[in-house]
C-alpha atoms as a PDB file:
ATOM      1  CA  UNK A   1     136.277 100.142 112.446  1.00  0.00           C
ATOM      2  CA  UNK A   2     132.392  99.949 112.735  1.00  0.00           C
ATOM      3  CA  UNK A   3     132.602 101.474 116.054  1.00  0.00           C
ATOM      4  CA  UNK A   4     134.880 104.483 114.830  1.00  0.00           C
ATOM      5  CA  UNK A   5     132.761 105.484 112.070  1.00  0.00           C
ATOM      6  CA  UNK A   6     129.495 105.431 114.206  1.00  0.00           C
ATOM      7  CA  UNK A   7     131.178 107.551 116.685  1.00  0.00           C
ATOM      8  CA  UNK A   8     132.151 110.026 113.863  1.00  0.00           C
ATOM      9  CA  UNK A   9     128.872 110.572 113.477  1.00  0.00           C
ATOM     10  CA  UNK A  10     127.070 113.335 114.739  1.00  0.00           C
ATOM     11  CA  UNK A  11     123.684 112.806 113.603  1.00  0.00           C
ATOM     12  CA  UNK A  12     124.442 109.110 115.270  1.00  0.00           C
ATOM     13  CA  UNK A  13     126.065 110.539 118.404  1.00  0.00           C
ATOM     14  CA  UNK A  14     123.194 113.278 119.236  1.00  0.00           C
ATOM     15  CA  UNK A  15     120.034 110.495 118.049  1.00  0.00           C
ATOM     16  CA  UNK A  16     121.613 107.964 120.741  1.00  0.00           C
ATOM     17  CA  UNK A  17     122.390 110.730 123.535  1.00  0.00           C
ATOM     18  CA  UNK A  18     118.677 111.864 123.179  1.00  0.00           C
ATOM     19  CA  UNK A  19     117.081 108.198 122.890  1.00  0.00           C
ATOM     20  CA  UNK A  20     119.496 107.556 126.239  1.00  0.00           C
ATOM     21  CA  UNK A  21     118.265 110.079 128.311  1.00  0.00           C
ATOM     22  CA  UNK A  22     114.851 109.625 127.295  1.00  0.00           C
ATOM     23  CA  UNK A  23     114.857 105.966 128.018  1.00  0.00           C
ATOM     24  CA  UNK A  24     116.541 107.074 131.397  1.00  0.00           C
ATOM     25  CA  UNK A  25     114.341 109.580 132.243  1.00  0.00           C
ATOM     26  CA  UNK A  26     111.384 106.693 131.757  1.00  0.00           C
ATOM     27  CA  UNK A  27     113.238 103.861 133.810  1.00  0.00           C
ATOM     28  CA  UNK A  28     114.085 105.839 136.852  1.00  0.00           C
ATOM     29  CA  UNK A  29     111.798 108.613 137.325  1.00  0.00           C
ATOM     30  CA  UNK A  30     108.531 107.112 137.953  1.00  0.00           C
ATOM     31  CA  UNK A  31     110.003 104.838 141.192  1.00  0.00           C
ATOM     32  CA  UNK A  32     110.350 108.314 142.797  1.00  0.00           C
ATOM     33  CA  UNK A  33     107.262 110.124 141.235  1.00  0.00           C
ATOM     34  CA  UNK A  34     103.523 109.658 142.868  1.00  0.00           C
ATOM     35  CA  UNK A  35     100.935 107.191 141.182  1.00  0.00           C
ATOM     36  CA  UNK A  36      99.828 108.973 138.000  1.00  0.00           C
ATOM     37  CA  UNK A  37      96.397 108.374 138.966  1.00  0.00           C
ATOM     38  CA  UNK A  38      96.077 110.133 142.453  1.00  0.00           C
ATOM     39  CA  UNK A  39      94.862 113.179 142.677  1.00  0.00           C
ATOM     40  CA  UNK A  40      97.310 115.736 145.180  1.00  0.00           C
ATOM     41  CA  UNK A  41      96.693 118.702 144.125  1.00  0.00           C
ATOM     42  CA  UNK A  42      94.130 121.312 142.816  1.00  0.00           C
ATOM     43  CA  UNK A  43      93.195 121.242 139.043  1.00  0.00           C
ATOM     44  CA  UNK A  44      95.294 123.417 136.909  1.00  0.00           C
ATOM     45  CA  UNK A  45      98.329 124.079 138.694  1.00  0.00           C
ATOM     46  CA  UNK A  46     100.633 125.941 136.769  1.00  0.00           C
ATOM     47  CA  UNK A  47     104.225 124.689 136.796  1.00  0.00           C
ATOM     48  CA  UNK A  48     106.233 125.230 140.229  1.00  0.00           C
ATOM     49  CA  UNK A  49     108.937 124.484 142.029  1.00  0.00           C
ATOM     50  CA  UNK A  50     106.967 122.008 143.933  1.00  0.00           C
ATOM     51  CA  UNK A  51     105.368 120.507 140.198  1.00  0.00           C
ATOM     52  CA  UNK A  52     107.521 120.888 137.671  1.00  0.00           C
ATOM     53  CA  UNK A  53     104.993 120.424 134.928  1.00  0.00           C
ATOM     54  CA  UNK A  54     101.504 121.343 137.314  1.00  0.00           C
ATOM     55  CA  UNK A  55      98.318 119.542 137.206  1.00  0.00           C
ATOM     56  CA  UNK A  56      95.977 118.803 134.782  1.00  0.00           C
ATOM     57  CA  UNK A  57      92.208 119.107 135.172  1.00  0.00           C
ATOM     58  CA  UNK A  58      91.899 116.166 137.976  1.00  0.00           C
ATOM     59  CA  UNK A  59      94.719 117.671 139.594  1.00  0.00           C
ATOM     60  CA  UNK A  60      97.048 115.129 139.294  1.00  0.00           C
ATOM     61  CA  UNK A  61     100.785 115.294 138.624  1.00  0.00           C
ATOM     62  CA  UNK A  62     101.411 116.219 134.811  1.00  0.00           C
ATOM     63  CA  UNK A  63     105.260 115.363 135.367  1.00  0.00           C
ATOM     64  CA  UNK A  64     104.144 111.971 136.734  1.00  0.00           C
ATOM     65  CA  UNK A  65     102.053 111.456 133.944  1.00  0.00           C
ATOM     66  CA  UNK A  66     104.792 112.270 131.593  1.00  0.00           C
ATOM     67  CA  UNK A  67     107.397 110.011 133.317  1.00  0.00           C
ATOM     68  CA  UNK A  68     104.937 107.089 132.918  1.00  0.00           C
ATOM     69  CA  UNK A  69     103.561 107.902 129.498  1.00  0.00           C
ATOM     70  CA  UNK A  70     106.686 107.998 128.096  1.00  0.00           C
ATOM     71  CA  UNK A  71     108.082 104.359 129.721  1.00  0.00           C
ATOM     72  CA  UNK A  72     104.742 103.248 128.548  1.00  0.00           C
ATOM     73  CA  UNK A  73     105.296 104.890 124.869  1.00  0.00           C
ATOM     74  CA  UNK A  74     108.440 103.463 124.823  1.00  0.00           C
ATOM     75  CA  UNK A  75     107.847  99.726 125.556  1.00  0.00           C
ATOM     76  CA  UNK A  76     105.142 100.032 122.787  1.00  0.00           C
ATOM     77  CA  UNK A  77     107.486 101.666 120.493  1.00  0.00           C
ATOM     78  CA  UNK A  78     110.201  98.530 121.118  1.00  0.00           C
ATOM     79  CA  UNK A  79     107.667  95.696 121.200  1.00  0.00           C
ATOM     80  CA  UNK A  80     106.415  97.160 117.787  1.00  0.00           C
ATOM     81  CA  UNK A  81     109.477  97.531 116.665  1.00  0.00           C
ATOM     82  CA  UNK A  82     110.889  93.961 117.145  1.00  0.00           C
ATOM     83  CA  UNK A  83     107.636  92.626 116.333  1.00  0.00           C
ATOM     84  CA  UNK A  84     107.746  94.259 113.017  1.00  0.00           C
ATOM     85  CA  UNK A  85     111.398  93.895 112.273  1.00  0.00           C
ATOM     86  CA  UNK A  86     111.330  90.144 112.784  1.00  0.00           C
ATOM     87  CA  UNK A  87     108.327  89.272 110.562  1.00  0.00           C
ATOM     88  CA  UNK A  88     109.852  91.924 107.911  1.00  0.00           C
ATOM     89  CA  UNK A  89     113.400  90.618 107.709  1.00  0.00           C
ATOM     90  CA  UNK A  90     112.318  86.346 108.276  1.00  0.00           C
ATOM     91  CA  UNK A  91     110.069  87.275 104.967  1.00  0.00           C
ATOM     92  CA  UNK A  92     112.518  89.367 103.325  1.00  0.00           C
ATOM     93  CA  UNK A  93     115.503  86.998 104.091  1.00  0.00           C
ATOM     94  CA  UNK A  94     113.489  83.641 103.016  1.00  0.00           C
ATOM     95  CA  UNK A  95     112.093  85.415  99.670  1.00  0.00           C
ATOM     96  CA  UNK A  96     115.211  86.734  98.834  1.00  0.00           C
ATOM     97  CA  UNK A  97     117.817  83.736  99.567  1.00  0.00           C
ATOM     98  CA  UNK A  98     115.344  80.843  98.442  1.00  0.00           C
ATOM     99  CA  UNK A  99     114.021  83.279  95.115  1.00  0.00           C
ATOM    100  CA  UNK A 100     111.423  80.772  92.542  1.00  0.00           C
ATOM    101  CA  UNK A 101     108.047  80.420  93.483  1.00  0.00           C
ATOM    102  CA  UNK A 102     108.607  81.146  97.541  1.00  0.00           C
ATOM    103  CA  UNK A 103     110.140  84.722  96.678  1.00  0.00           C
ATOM    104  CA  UNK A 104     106.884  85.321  94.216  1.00  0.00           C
ATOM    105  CA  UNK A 105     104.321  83.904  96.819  1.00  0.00           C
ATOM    106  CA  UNK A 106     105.903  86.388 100.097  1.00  0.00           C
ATOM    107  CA  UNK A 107     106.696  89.327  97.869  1.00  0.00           C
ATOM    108  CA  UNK A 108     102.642  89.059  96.500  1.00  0.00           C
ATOM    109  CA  UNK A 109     101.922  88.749 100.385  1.00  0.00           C
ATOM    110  CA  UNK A 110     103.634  92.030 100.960  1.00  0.00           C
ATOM    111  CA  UNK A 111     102.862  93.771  98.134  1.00  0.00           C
ATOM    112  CA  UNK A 112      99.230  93.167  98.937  1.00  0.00           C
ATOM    113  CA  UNK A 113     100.091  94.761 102.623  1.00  0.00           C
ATOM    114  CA  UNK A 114     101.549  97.822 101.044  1.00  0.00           C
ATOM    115  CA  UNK A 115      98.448  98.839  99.164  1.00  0.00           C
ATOM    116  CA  UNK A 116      96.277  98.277 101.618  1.00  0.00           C
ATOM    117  CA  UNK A 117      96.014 101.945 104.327  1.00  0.00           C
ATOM    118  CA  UNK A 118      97.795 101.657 107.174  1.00  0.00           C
ATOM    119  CA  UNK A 119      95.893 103.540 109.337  1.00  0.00           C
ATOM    120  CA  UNK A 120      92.646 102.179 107.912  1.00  0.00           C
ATOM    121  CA  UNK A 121      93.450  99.051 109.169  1.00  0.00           C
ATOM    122  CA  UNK A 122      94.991 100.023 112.379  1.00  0.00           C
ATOM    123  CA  UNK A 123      91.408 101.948 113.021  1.00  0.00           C
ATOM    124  CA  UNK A 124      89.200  98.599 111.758  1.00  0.00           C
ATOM    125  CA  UNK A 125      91.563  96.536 114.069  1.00  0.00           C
ATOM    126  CA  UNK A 126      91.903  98.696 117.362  1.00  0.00           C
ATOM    127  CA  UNK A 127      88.147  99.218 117.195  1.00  0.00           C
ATOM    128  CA  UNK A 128      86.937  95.476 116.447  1.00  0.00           C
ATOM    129  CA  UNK A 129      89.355  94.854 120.391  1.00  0.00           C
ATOM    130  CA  UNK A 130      87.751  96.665 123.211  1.00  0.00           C
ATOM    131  CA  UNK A 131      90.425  96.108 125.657  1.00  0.00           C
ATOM    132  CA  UNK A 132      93.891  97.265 124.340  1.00  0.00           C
ATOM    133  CA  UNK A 133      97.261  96.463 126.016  1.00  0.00           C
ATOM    134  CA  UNK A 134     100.897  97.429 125.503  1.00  0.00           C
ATOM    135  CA  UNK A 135     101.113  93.978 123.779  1.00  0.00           C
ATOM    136  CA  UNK A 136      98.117  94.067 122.198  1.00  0.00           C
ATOM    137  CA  UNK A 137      98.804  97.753 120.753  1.00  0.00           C
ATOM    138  CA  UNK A 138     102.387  96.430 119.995  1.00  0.00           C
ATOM    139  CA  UNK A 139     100.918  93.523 117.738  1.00  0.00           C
ATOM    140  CA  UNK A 140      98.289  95.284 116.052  1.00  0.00           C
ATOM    141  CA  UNK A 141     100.775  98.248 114.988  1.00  0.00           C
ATOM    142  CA  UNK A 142     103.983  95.578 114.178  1.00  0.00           C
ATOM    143  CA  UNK A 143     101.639  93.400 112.121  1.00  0.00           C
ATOM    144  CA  UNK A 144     100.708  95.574 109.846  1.00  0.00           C
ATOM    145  CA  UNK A 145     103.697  97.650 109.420  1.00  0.00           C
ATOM    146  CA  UNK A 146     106.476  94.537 108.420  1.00  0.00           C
ATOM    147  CA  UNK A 147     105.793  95.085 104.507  1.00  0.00           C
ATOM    148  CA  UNK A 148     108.442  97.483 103.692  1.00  0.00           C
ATOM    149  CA  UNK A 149     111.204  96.104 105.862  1.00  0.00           C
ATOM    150  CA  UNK A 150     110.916  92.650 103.733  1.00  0.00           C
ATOM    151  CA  UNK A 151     111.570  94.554 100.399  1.00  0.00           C
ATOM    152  CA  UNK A 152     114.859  95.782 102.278  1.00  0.00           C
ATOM    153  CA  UNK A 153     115.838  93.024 103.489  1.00  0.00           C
ATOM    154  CA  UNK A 154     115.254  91.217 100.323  1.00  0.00           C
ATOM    155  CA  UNK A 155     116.937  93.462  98.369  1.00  0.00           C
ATOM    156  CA  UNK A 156     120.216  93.380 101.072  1.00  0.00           C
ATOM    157  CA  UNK A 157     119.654  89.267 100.716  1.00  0.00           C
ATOM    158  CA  UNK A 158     119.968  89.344  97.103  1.00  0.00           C
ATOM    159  CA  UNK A 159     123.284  91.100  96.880  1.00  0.00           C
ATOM    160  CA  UNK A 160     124.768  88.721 100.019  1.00  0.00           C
ATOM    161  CA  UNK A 161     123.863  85.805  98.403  1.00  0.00           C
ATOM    162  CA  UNK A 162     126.056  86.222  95.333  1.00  0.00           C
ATOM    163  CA  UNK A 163     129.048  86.279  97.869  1.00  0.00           C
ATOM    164  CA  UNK A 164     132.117  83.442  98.068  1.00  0.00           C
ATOM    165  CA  UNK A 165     131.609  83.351 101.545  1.00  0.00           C
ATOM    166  CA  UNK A 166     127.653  81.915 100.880  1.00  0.00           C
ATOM    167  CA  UNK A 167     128.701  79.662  97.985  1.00  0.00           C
ATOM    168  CA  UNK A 168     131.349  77.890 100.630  1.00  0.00           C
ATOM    169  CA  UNK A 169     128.788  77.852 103.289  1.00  0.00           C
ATOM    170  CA  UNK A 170     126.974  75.878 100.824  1.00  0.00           C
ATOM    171  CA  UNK A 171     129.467  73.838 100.002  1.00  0.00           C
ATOM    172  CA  UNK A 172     129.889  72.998 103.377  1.00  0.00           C
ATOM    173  CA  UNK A 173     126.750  71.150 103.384  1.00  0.00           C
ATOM    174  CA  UNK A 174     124.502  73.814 105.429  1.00  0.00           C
ATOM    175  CA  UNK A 175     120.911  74.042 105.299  1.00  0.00           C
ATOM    176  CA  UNK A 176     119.478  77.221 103.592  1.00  0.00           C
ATOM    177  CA  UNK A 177     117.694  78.004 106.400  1.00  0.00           C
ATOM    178  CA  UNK A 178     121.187  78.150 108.821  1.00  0.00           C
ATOM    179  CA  UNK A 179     122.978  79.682 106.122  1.00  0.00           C
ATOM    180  CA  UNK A 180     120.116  82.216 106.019  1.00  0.00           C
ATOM    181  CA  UNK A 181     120.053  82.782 109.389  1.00  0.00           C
ATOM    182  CA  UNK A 182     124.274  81.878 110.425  1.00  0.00           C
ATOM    183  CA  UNK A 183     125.715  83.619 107.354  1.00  0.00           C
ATOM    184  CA  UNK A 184     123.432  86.179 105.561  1.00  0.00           C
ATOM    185  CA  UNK A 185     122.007  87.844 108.490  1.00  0.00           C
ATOM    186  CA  UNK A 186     124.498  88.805 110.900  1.00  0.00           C
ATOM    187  CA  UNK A 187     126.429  90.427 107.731  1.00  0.00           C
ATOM    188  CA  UNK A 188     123.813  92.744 107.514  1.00  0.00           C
ATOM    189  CA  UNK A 189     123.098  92.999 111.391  1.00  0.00           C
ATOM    190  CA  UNK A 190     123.379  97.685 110.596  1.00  0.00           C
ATOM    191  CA  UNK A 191     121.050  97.399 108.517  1.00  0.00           C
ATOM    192  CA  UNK A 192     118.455  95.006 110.848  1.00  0.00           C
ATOM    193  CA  UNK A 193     119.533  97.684 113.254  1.00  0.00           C
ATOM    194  CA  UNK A 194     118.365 100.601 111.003  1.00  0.00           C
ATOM    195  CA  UNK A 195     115.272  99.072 110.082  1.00  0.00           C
ATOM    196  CA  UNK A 196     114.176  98.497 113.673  1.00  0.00           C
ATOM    197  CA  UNK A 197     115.130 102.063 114.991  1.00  0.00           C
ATOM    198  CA  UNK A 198     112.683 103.171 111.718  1.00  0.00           C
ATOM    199  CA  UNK A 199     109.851 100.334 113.022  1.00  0.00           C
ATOM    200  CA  UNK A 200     110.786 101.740 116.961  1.00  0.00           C
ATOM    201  CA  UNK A 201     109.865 105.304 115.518  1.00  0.00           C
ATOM    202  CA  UNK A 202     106.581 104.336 113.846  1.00  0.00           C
ATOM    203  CA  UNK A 203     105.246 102.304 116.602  1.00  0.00           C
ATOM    204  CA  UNK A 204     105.680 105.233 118.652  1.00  0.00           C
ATOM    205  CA  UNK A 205     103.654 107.586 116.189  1.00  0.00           C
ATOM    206  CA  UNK A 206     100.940 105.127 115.409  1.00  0.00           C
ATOM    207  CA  UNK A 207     100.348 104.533 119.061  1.00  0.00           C
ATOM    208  CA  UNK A 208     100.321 108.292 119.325  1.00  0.00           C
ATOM    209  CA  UNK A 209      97.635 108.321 115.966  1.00  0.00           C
ATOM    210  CA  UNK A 210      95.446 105.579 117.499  1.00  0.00           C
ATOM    211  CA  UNK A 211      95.270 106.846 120.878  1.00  0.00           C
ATOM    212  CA  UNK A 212      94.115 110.677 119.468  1.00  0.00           C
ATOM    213  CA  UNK A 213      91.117 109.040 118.017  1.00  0.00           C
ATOM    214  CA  UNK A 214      90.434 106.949 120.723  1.00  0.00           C
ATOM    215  CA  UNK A 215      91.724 103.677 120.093  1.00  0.00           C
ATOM    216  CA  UNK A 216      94.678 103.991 121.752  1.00  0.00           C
ATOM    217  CA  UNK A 217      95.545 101.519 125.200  1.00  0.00           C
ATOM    218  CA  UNK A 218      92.947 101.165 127.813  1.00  0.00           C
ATOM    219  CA  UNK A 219      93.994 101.886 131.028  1.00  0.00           C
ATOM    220  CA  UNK A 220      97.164 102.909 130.429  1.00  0.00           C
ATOM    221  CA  UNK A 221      98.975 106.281 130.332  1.00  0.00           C
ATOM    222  CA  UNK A 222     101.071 106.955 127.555  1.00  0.00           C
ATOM    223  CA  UNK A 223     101.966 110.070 125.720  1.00  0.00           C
ATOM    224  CA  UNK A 224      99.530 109.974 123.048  1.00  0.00           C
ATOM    225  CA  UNK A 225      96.387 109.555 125.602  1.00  0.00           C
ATOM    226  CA  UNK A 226      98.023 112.390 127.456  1.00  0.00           C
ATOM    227  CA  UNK A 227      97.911 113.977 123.972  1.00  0.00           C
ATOM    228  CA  UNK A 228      93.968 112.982 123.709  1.00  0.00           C
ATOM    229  CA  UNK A 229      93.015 114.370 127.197  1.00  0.00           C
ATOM    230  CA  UNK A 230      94.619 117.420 126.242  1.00  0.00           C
ATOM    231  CA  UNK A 231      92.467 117.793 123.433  1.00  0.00           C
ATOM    232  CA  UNK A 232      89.099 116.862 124.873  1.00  0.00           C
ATOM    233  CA  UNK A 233      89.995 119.573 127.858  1.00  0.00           C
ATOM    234  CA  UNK A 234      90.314 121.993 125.247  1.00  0.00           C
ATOM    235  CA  UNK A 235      93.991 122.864 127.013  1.00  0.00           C
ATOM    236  CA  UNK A 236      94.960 124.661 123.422  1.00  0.00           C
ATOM    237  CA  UNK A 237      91.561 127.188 123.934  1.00  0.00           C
ATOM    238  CA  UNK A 238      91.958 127.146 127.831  1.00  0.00           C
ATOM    239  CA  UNK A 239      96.320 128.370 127.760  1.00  0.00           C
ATOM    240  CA  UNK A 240      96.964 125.016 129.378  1.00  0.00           C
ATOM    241  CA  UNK A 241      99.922 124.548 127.865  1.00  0.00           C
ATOM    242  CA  UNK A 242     101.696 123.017 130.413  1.00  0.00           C
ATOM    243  CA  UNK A 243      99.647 119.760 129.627  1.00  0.00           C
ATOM    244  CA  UNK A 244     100.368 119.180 125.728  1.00  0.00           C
ATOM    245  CA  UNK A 245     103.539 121.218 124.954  1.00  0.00           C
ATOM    246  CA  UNK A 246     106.134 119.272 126.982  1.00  0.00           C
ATOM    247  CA  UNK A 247     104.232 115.711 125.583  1.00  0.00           C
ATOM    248  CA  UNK A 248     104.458 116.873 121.934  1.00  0.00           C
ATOM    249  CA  UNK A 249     108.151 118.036 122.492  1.00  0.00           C
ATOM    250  CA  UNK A 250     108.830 114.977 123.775  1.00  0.00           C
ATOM    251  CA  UNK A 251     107.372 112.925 120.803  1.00  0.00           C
ATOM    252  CA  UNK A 252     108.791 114.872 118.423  1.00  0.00           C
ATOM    253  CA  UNK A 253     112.120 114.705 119.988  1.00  0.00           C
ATOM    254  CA  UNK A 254     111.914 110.833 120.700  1.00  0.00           C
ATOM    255  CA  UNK A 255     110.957 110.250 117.062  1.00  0.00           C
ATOM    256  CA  UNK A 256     113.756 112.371 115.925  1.00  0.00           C
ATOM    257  CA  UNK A 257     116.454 110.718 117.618  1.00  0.00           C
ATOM    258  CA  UNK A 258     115.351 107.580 116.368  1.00  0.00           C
ATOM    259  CA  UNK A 259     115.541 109.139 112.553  1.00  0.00           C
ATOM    260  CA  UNK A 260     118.548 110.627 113.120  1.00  0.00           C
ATOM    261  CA  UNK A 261     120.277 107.340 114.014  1.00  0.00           C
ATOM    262  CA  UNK A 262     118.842 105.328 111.262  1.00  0.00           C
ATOM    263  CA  UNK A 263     120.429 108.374 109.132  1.00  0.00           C
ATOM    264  CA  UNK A 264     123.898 108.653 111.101  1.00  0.00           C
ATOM    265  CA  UNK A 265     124.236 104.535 110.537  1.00  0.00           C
ATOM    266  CA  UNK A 266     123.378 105.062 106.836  1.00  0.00           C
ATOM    267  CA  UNK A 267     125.716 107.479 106.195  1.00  0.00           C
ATOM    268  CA  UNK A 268     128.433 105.265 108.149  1.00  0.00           C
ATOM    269  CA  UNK A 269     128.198 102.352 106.586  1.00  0.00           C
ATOM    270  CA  UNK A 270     126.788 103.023 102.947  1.00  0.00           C
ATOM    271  CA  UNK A 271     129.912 103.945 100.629  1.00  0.00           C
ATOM    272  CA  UNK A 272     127.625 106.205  98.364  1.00  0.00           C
ATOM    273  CA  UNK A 273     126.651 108.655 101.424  1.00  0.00           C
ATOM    274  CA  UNK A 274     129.759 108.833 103.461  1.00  0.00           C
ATOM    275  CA  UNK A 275     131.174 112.083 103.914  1.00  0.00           C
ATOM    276  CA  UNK A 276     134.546 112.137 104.051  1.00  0.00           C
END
C-alpha cells in the first residue's frame, strides 16, 4: 500500500527521477571524462560539439568539472545527511520515549543549538580547520544542523509510544532502548526518510554557502567551488556563462528534487494532506 501511494505521487515520482539521473550522471560520467585538473584546451572555450560545456579560464574541461563537482557535492550532501539524521532522531527518539529529566536535559541541548546561527558557526568552525575534506565538511555541516530533526522525531516518539503495540513490547520484558530502537523506529522509518532527504538538501546548500566564502573543501572540486571560481573570474561581467549557469541549474535542481520528495512522501502518508 506504501508503495502505491508513493507512486501516485507526482511530486514523489519527478523528485526521485531527477535525484536518479543526477546521481547517475555523477557515478558514471567522470570514468569516461578527463582529470578535472588538466588543462586540454585554450581558456574560454565556448561550448562545442567537442566540449559540451567549454573551458574555463585554465582551459580545462567545464563538463569534467561538473561531472566531478557534482559526485563530490553529492557524497557531502549524503554524509551530512546521515550524519545529521542519526544524531537528530537517537536524541529525538531517547528524549521523547524515556520523557523526565533525560527529555528536559536533550531538548535544553537542542534548544540551545537552535538559537545559536547556523552559518555563524559553520564560518567560526570551517575557518578554525585549514584543511577541509568531504568528511570533514560532512561533520562540520551534520553537527550543527541535527537540532530540528530531534523535535520531529520527538514529537513522532511521543504519539508511538502511547500505542498497544509499545505497552506489549514492554510487557514482554524489552529494554527501552530495543523497544526504542526494534519497535518505535522502524514505524516511523517515512518519516526518518523525509527528514534525511531535508538534511541531504541542506548539506548540499551549506557546502555550496561555505565554499562561496571560501571555506568550502580544499582540494576538491565540487559545485559550490566551481560556483566560487566563477565569481572571482568575474564570469557574470565577462558573458562566461557557460561556467556558472549549468552549476547553479544543477543545484537548484538537485535541491529541488530532494524537496519535492520530502513533500510527495508527506502528502502520501500524512492523512491531513492527502489528496484524494
Amino acid at each position: 500500500m506504501s508503495l502505491e501511494l508513493l507512486i501516485a505521487s507526482k511530486k514523489f515520482l519527478v523528485g526521485i527521477s531527477v535525484l536518479l539521473s543526477f546521481t547517475g550522471l555523477a557515478i558514471i560520467m567522470p570514468w569516461f571524462m578527463p582529470n578535472p585538473k588538466d588543462m586540454i584546451a585554450t581558456p574560454w572555450e565556448p561550448p562545442s560539439t567537442q566540449r559540451i560545456l567549454g573551458t574555463d579560464l585554465f582551459g580545462r574541461d567545464v563538463f569534467s568539472l561538473f561531472v566531478h563537482g557534482m559526485n563530490m557535492s553529492l557524497r557531502i550532501g549524503t554524509l551530512t545527511g546521515l550524519i545529521a539524521t542519526a544524531v537528530g532522531v537517537a536524541i529525538g527518539a531517547i528524549a521523547g520515549y524515556k520523557g523526565g529529566l533525560v527529555d528536559e536535559i536533550l531538548m535544553s541541548i537542542t534548544n540551545v543549538m537552535l538559537v545559536i546561527p547556523t552559518l555563524a558557526l559553520l564560518i567560526v568552525l570551517a575557518a578554525f580547520l585549514k584543511i577541509r575534506n568531504e568528511m570533514l565538511m560532512a561533520f562540520i555541516i551534520g553537527i550543527t544542523s541535527w537540532p530540528w530533526t530531534a523535535r520531529s522525531i520527538r514529537s513522532q516518539t511521543l504519539s508511538l509510544k502511547a500505542r498497544e503495540f509499545i505497552d506489549l513490547a514492554r510487557m514482554s520484558g524489552l529494554s527501552e532502548l530495543k523497544i526504542v530502537f526494534q519497535d518505535v523506529l522502524p514505524n516511523m522509518f517515512s518519516y526518518v526518510f523525509m527528514c534525511f532527504a531535508l538534511q541531504m538538501a541542506n548539506g548540499i546548500l551549506s557546502e555550496t554557502a561555505l565554499s562561496m566564502i571560501g571555506l568550502g573543501p580544499t582540494d576538491i572540486v565540487s559545485l559550490g567551488m566551481m560556483l566560487r571560481w566563477a565569481l572571482l573570474w568575474e564570469t557574470v561581467r565577462l558573458g562566461k556563462w557557460w561556467v556558472f549557469i549549468p552549476i547553479t541549474v544543477a543545484i537548484t535542481l538537485l535541491t529541488t528534487s530532494l524537496l519535492l520528495i520530502n513533500t510527495g512522501m508527506d502528502e502520501m502518508f500524512n492523512p491531513r494532506m492527502r489528496r484524494l
